[in-house]
C-alpha atoms as a PDB file:
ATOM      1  CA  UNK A   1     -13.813  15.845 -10.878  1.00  0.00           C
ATOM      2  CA  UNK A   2     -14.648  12.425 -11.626  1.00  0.00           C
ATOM      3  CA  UNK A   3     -15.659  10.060  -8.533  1.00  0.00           C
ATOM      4  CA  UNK A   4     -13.272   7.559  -8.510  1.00  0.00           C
ATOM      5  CA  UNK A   5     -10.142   9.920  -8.608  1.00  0.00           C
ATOM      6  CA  UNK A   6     -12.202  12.620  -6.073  1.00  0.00           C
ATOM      7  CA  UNK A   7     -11.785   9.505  -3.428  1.00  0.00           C
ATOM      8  CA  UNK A   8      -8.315   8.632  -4.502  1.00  0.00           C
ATOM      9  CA  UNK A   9      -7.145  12.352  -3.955  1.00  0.00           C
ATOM     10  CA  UNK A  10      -9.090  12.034  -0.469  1.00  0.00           C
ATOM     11  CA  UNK A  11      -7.051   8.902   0.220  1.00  0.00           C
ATOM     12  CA  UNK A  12      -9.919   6.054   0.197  1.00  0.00           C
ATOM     13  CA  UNK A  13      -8.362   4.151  -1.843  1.00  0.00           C
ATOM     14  CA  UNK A  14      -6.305   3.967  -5.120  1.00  0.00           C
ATOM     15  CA  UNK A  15      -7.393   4.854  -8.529  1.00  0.00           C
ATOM     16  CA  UNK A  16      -8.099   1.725  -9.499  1.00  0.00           C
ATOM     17  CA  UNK A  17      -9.317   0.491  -6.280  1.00  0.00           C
ATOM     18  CA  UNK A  18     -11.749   3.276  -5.763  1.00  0.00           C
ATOM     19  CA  UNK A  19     -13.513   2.363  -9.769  1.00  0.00           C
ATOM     20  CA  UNK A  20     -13.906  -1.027  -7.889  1.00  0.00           C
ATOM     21  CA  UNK A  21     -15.552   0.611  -4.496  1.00  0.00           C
ATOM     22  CA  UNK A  22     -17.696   2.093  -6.822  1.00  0.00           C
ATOM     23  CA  UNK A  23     -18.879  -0.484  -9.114  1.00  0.00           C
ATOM     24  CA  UNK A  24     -19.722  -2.870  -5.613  1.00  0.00           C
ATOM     25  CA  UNK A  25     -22.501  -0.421  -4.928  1.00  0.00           C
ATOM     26  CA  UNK A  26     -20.034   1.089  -1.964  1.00  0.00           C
ATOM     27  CA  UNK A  27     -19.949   4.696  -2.595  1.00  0.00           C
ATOM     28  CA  UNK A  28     -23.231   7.195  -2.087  1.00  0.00           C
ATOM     29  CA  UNK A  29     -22.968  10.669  -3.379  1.00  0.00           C
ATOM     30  CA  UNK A  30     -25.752  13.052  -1.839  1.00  0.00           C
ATOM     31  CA  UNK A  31     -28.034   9.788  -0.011  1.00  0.00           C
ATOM     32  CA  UNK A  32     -27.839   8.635  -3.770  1.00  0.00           C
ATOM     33  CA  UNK A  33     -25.947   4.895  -4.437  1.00  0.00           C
ATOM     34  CA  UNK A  34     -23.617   5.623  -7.361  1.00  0.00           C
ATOM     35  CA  UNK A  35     -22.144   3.114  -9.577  1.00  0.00           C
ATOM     36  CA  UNK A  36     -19.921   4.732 -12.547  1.00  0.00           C
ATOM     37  CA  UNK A  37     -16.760   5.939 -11.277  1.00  0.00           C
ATOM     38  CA  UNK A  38     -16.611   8.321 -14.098  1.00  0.00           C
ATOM     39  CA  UNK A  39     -19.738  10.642 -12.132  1.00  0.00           C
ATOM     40  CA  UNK A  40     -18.958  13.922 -11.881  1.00  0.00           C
ATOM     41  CA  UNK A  41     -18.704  15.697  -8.158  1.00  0.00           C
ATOM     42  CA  UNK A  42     -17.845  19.104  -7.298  1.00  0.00           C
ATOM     43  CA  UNK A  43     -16.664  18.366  -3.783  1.00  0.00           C
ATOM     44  CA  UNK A  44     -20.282  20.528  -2.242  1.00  0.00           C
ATOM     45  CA  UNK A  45     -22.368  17.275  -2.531  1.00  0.00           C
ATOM     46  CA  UNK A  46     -22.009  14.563   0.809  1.00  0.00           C
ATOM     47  CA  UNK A  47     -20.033  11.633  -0.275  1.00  0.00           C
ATOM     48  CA  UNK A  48     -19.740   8.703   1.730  1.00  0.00           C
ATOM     49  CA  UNK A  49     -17.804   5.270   1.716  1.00  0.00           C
ATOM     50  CA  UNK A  50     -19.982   2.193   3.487  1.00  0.00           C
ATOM     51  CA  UNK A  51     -21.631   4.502   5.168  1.00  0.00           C
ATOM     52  CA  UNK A  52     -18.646   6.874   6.240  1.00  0.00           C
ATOM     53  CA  UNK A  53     -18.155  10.771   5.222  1.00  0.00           C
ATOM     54  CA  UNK A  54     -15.767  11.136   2.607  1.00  0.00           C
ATOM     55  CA  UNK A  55     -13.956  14.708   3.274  1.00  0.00           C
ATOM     56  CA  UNK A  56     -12.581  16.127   0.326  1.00  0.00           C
ATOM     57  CA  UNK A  57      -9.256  16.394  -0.020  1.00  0.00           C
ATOM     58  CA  UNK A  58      -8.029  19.990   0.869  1.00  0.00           C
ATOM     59  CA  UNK A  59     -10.520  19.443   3.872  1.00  0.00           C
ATOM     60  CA  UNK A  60      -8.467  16.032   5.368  1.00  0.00           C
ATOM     61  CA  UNK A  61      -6.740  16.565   8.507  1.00  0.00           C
ATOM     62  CA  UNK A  62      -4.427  13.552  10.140  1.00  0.00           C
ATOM     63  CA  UNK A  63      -1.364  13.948  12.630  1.00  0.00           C
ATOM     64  CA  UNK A  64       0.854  11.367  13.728  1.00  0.00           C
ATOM     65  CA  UNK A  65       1.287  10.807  17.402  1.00  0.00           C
ATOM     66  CA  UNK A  66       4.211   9.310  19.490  1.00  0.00           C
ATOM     67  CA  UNK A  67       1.866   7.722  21.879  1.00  0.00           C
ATOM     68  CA  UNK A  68       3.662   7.572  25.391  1.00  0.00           C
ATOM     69  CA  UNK A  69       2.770   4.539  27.771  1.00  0.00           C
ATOM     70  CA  UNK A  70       0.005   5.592  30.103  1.00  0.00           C
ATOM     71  CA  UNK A  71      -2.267   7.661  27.821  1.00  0.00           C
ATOM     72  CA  UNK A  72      -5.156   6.122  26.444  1.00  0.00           C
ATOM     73  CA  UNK A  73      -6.082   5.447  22.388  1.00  0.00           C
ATOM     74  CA  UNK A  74      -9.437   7.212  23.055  1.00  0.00           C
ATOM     75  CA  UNK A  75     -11.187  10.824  22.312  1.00  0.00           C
ATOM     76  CA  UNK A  76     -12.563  10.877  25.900  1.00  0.00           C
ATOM     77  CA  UNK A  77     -12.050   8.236  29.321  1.00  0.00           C
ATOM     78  CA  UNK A  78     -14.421   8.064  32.148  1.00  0.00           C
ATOM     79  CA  UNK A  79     -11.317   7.186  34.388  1.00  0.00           C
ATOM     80  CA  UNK A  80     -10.307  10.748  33.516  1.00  0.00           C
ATOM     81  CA  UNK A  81      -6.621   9.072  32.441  1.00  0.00           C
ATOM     82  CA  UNK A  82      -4.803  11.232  29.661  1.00  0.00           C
ATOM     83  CA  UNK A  83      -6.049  10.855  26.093  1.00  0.00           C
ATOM     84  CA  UNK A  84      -4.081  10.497  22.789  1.00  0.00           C
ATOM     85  CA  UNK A  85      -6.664  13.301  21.951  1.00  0.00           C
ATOM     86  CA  UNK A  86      -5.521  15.182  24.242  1.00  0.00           C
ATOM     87  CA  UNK A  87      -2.196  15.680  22.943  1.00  0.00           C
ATOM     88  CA  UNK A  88      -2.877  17.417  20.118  1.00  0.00           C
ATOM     89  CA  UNK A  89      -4.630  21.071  20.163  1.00  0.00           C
ATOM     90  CA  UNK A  90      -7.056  21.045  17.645  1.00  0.00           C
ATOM     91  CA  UNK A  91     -10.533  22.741  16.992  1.00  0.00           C
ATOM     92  CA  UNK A  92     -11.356  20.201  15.268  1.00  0.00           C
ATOM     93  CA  UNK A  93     -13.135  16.988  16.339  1.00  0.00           C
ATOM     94  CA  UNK A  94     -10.263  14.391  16.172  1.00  0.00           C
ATOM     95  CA  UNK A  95     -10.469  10.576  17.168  1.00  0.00           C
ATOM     96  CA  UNK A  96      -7.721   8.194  16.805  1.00  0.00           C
ATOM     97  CA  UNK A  97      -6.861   5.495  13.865  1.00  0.00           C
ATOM     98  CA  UNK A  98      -7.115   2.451  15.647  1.00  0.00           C
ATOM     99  CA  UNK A  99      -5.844   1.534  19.043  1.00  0.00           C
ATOM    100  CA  UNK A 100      -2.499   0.499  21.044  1.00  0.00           C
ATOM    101  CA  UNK A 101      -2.697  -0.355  24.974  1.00  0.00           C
ATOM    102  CA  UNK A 102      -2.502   2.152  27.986  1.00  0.00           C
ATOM    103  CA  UNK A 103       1.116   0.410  28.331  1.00  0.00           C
ATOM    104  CA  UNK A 104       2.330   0.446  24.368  1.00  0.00           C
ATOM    105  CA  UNK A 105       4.035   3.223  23.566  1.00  0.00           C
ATOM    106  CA  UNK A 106       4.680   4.796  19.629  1.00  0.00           C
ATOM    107  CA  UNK A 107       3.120   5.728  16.341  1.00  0.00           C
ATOM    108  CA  UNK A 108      -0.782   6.222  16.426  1.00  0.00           C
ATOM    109  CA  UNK A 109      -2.875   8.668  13.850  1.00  0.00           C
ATOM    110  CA  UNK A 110      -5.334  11.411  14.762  1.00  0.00           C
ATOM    111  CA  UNK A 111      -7.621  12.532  12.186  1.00  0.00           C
ATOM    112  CA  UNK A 112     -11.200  13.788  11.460  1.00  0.00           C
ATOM    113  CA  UNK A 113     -11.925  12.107   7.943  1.00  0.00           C
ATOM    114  CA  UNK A 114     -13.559   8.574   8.524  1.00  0.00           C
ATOM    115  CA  UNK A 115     -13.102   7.533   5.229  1.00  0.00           C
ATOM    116  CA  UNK A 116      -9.425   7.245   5.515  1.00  0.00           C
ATOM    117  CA  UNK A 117      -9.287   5.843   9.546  1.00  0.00           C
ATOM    118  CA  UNK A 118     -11.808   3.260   8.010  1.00  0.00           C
ATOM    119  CA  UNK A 119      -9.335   2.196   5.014  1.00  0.00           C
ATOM    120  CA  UNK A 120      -6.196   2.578   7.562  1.00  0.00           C
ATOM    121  CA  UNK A 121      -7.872  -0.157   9.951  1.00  0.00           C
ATOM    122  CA  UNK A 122     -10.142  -2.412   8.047  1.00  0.00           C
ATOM    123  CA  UNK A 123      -8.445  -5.985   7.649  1.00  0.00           C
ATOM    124  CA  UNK A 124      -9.136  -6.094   3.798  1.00  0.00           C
ATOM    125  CA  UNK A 125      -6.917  -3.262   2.617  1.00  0.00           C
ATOM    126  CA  UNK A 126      -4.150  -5.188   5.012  1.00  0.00           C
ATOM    127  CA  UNK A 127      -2.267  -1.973   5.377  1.00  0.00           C
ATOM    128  CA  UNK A 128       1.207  -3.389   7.287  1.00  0.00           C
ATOM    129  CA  UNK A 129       1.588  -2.058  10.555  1.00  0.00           C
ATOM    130  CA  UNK A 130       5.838  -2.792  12.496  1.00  0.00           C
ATOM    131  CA  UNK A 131       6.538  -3.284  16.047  1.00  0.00           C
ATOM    132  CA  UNK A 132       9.261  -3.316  18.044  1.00  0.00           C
ATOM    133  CA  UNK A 133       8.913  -5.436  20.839  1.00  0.00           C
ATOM    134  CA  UNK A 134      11.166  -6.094  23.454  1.00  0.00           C
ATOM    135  CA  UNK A 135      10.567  -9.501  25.049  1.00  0.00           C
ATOM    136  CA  UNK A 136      10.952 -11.712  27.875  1.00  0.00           C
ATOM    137  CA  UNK A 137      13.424 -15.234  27.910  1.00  0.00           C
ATOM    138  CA  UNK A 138      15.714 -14.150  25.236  1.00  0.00           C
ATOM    139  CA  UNK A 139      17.466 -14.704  22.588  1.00  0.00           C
ATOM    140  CA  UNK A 140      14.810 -15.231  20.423  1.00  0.00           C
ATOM    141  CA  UNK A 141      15.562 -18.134  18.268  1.00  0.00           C
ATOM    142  CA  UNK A 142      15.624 -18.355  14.506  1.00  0.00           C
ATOM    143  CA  UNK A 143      12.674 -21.425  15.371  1.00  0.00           C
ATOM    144  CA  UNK A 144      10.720 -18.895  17.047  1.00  0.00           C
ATOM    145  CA  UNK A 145      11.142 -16.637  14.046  1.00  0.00           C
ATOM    146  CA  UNK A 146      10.183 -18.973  11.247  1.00  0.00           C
ATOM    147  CA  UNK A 147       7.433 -19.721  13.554  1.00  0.00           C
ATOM    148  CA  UNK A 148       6.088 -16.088  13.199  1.00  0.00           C
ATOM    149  CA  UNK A 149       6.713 -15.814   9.834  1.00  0.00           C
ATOM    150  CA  UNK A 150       4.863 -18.894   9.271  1.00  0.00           C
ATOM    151  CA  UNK A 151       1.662 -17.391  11.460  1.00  0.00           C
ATOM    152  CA  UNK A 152       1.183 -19.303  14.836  1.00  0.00           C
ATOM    153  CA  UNK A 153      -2.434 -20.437  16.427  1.00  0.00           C
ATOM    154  CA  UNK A 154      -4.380 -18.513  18.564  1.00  0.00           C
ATOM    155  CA  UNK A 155      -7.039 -18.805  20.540  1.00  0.00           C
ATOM    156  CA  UNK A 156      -9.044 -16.708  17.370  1.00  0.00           C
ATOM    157  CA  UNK A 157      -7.448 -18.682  15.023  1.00  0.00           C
ATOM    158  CA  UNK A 158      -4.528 -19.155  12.689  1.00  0.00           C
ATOM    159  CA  UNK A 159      -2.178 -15.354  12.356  1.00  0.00           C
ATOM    160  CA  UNK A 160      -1.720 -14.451   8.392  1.00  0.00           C
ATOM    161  CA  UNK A 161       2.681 -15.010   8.071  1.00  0.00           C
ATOM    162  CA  UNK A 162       4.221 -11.624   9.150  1.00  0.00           C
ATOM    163  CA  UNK A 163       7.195 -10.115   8.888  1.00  0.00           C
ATOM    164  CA  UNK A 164       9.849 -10.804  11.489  1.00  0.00           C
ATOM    165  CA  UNK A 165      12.730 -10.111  12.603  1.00  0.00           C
ATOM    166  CA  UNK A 166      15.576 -10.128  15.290  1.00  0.00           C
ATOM    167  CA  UNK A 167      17.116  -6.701  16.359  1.00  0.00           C
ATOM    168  CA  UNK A 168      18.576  -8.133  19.631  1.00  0.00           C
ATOM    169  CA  UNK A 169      19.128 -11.271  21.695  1.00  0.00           C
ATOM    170  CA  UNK A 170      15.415 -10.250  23.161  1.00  0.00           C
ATOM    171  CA  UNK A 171      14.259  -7.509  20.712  1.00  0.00           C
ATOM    172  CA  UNK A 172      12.183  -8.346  17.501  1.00  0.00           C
ATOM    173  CA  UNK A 173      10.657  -6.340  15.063  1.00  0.00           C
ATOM    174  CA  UNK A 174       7.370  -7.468  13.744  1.00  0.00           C
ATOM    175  CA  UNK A 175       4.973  -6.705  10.888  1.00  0.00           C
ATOM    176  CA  UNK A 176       1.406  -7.564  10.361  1.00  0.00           C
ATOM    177  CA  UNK A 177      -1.504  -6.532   8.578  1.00  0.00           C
ATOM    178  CA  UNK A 178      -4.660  -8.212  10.941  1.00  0.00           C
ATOM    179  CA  UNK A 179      -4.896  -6.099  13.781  1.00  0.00           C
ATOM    180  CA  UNK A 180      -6.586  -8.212  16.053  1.00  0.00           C
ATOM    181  CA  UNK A 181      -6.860  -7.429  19.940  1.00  0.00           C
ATOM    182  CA  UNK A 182      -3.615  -7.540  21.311  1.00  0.00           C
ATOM    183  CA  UNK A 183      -2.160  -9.329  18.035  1.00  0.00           C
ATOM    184  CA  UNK A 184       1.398  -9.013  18.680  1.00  0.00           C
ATOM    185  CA  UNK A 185       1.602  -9.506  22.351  1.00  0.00           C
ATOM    186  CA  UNK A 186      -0.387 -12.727  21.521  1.00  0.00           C
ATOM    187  CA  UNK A 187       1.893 -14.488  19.178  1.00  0.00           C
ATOM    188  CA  UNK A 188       5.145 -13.329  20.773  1.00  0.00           C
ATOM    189  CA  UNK A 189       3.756 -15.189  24.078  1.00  0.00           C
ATOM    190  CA  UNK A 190       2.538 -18.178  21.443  1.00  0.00           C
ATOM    191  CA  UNK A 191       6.116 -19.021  20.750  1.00  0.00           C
ATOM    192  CA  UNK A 192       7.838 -18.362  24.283  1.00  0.00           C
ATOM    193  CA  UNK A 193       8.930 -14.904  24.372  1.00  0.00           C
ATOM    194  CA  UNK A 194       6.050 -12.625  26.443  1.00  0.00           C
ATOM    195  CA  UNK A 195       6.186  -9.081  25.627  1.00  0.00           C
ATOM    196  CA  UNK A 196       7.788  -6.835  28.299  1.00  0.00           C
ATOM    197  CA  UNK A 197       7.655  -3.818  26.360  1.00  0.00           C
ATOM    198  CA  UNK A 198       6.452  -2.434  23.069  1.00  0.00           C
ATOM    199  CA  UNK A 199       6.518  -0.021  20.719  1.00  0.00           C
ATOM    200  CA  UNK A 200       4.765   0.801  17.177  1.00  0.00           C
ATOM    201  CA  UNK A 201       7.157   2.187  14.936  1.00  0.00           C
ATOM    202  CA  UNK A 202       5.296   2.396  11.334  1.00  0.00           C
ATOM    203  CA  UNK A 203       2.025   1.927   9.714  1.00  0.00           C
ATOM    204  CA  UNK A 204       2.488   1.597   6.276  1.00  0.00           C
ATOM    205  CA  UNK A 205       5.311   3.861   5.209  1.00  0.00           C
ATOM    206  CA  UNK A 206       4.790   6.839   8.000  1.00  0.00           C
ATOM    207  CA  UNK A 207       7.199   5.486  10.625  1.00  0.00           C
ATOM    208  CA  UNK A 208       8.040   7.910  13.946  1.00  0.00           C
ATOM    209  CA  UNK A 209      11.462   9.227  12.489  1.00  0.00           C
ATOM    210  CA  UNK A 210      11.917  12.947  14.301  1.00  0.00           C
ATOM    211  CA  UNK A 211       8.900  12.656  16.428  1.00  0.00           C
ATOM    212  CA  UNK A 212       9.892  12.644  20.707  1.00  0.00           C
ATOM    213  CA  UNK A 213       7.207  10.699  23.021  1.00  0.00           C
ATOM    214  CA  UNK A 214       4.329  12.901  23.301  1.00  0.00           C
ATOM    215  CA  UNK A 215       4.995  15.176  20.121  1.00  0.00           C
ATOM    216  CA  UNK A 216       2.394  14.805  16.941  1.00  0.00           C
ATOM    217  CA  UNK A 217       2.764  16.348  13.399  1.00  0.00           C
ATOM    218  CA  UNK A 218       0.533  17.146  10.777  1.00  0.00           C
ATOM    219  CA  UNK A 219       1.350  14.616   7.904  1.00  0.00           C
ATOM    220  CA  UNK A 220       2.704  16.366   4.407  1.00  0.00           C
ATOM    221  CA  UNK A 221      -0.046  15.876   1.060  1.00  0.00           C
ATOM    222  CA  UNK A 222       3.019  13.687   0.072  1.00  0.00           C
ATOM    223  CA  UNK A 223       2.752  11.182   3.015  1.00  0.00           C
ATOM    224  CA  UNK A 224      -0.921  11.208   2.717  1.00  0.00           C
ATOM    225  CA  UNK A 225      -1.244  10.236  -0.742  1.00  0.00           C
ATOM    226  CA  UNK A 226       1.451   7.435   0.200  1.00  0.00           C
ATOM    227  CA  UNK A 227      -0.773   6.170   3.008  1.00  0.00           C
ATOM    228  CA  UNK A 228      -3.668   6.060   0.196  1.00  0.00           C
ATOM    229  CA  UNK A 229      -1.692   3.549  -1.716  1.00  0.00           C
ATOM    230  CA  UNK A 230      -0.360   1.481   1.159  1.00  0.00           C
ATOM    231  CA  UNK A 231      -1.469  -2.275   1.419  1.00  0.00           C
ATOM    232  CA  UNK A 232      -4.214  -3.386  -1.357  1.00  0.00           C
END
């Protein structure tokens, strides 16, 4: 199999996207830097992506997680507080895709292929991420929501314009790409409305449709080739 579509089929990146990861010197196969997407791997020799193992694609593992409030986005806690890890029986080494807070509940991935958690959470492949928040001195204006849409300034800088919209009198939905600490409970407070409680409901296209607080799947070869190809 040729290089470039080995790490599309292992969800790194697109086709075309992974011949660019490639050419940039990005992409080591067996300790070697390789440079022509069109190399030939059998899947035996150690790929890696900026420095992270590339599994191959039969090999990829990922579940989605309804993360309930009060369990931590962490393989392990020396406060010995429940773990997302924890909620999913596997003899395999799993960590989590990125993080929410003890108190935000929802949609979180679990997987053991670094390649993919790094292209799911680095800010240049600006894979969208929706949350529902519900929030504090409501209704929520249509200022306030051209206001998000717009990106507001924080104390790290200007947001990138996100998606937004109003559910309720003091529920929005939100969608951004960044990920910074505490992004969304950030600009929700930046234009009036502190966060009382919320929830991730997609990243990407996986949203939590069927999946009960606590419960986890293991995602379909369908939804991981559509996480492959979400954002850039």
């Amino acid at each position: 199999m040729r290089l470039a579509k080995f790490l599309a089929a292992a969800g790194v990146a697109s086709r075309r996207a992974a011949e660019d990861i490639v050419r940039a010197g990005r992409v080591a196969v067996a300790g070697d830097v390789v440079t022509d997407p069109a190399r030939e791997v059998t899947g035996d020799e150690p790929v890696a992506v900026d420095g992270a193992a590339v599994r191959p694609p039969e090999d990829r593992v990922v579940y989605a997680v309804n993360k309930p409030a009060g369990v931590v986005s962490t393989a392990s806690d020396p406060q010995r507080r429940p773990t997302i890890v924890s909620l999913v029986p596997s003899a395999r080494r799993l960590y989590p895709v990125g993080r929410l807070d003890i108190d935000t509940t929802g949609l979180i991935l679990l997987t053991d292929d670094g390649a993919l958690a790094h292209r799911l959470t680095h800010p240049s492949f600006e894979v969208p991420r929706t949350y529902r928040a519900t929030v504090a001195r409501p209704p929520v204006g249509d200022p306030e929501l051209r206001a998000l849409r717009r990106g507001v300034e924080l104390e790290d800088g200007h947001t990138a314009p996100a998606r937004a919209r109003r559910l309720a009198p003091d529920v929005i939905e939100l969608t951004i790409h960044e990920g910074r600490k505490r992004q969304v409970k950030r600009m929700c407070e930046a234009v009036g409305h502190p966060v009382r409680h919320l929830e991730r409901v997609a990243i990407g296209p996986l949203t939590l449709a069927g999946l009960a607080p606590g419960a986890h799947r293991r995602l379909t070869p369908a939804e991981l080739d559509a996480l492959s190809r979400a954002g850039r």
